[in-house]
N, C-alpha and C. Protein backbone atom coordinates (compact mmCIF):
# COMPACT_ATOMS: atom_id res chain seq x y z
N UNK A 1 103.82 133.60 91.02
CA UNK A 1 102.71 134.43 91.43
C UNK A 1 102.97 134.93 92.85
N UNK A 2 102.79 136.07 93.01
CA UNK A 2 102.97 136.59 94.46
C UNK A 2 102.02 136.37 95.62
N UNK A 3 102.08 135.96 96.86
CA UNK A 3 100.97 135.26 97.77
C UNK A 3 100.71 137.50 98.00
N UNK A 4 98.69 136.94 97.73
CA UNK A 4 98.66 138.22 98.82
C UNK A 4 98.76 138.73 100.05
N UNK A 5 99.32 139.51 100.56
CA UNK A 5 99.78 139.91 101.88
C UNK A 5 98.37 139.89 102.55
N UNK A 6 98.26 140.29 104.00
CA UNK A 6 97.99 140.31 105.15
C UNK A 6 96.83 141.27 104.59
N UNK A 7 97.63 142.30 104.93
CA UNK A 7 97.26 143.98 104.80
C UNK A 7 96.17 144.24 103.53
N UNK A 8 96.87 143.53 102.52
CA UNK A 8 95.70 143.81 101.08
C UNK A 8 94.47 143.22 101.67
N UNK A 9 94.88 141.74 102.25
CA UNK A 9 93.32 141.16 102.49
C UNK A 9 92.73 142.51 103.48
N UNK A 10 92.88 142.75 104.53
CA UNK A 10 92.06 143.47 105.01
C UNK A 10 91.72 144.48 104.11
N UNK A 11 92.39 145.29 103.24
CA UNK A 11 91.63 146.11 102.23
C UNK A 11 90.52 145.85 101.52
N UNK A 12 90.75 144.79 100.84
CA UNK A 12 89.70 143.77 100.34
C UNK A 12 88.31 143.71 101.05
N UNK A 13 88.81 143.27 102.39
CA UNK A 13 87.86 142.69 103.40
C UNK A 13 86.59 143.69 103.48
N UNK A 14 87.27 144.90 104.19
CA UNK A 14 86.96 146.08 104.63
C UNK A 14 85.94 146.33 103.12
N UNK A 15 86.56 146.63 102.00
CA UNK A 15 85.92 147.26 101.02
C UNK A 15 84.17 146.50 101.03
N UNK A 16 83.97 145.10 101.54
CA UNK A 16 83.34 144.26 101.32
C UNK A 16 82.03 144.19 102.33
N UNK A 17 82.98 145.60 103.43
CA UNK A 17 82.45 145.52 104.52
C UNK A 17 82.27 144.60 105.90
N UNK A 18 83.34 143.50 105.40
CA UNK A 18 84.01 142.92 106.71
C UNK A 18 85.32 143.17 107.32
N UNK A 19 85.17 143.32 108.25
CA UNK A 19 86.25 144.14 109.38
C UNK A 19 87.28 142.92 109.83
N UNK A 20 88.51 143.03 109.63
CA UNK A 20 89.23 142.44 110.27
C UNK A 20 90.46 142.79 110.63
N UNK A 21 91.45 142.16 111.49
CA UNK A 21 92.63 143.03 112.27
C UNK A 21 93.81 141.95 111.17
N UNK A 22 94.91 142.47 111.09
CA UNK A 22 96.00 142.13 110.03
C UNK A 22 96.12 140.82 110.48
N UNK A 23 96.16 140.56 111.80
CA UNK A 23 96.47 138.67 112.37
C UNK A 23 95.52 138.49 111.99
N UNK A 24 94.25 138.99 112.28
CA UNK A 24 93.03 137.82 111.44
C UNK A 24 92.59 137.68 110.22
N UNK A 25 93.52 137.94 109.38
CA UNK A 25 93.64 138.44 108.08
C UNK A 25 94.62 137.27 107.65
N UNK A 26 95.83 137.19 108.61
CA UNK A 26 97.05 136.37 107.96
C UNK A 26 96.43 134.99 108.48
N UNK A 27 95.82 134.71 109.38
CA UNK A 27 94.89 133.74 109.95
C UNK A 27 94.52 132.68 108.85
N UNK A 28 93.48 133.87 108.47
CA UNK A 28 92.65 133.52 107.19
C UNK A 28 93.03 133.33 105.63
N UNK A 29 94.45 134.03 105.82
CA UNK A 29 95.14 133.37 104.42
C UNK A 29 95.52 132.23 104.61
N UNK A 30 96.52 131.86 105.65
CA UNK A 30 96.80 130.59 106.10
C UNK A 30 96.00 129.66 105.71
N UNK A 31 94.39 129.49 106.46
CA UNK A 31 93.68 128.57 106.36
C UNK A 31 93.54 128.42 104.55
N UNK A 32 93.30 129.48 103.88
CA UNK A 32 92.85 129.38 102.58
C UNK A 32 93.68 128.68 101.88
N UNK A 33 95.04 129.02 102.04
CA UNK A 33 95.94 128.54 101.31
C UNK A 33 96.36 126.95 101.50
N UNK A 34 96.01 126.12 102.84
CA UNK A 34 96.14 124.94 103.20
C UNK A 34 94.71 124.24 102.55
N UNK A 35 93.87 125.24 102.24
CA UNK A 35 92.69 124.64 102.02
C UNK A 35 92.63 124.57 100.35
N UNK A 36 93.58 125.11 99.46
CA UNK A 36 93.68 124.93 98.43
C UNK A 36 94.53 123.85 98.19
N UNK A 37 95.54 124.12 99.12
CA UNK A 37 97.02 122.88 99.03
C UNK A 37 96.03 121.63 99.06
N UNK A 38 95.35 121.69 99.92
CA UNK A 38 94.22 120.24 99.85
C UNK A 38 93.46 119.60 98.51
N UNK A 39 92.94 120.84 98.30
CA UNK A 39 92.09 120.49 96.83
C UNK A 39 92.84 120.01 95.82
N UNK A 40 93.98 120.81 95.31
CA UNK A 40 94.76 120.42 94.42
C UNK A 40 95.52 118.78 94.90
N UNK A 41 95.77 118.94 95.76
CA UNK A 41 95.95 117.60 96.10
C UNK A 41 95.41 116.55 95.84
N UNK A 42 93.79 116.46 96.23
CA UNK A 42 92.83 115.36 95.94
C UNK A 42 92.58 115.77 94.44
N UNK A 43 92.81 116.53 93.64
CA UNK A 43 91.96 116.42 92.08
C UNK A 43 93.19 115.74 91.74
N UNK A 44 94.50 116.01 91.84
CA UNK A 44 95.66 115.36 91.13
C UNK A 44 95.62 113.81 91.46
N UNK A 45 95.24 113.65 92.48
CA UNK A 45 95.62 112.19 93.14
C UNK A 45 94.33 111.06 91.93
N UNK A 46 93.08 112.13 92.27
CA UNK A 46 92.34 111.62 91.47
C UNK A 46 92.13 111.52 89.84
N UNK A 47 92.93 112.46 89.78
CA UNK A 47 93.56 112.48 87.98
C UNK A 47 94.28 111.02 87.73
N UNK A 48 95.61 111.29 88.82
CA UNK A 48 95.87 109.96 88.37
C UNK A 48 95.32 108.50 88.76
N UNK A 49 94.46 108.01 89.19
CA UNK A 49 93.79 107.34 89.47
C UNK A 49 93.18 106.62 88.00
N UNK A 50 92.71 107.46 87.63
CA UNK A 50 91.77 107.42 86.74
C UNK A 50 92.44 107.08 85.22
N UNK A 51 93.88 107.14 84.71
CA UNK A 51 94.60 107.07 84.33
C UNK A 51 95.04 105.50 84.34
């Protein structure tokens, strides 16, 4: 799957009517994407747990 770029998010953003500059865009993928790496993390851990 291809990570979305920078640039789309601000398209996105914008369409949504929030304004943001391409660094605060790649900012905010960053965070999202560590913040998923997290989740998936704890449901797997807790999959196997449970197991």
């Amino acid at each position: 799957m291809e990570k979305l770029k920078p640039e789309r998010a601000v398209e996105i953003l914008k369409a949504k009517g929030v304004n943001v500059t391409v660094e605060q865009a790649a900012s905010i993928l960053e965070f999202l994407r560590k913040m998923a790496s997290i989740v998936v993390s704890q449901h797997l851990k807790r999959r196997n747990n449970k197991g």
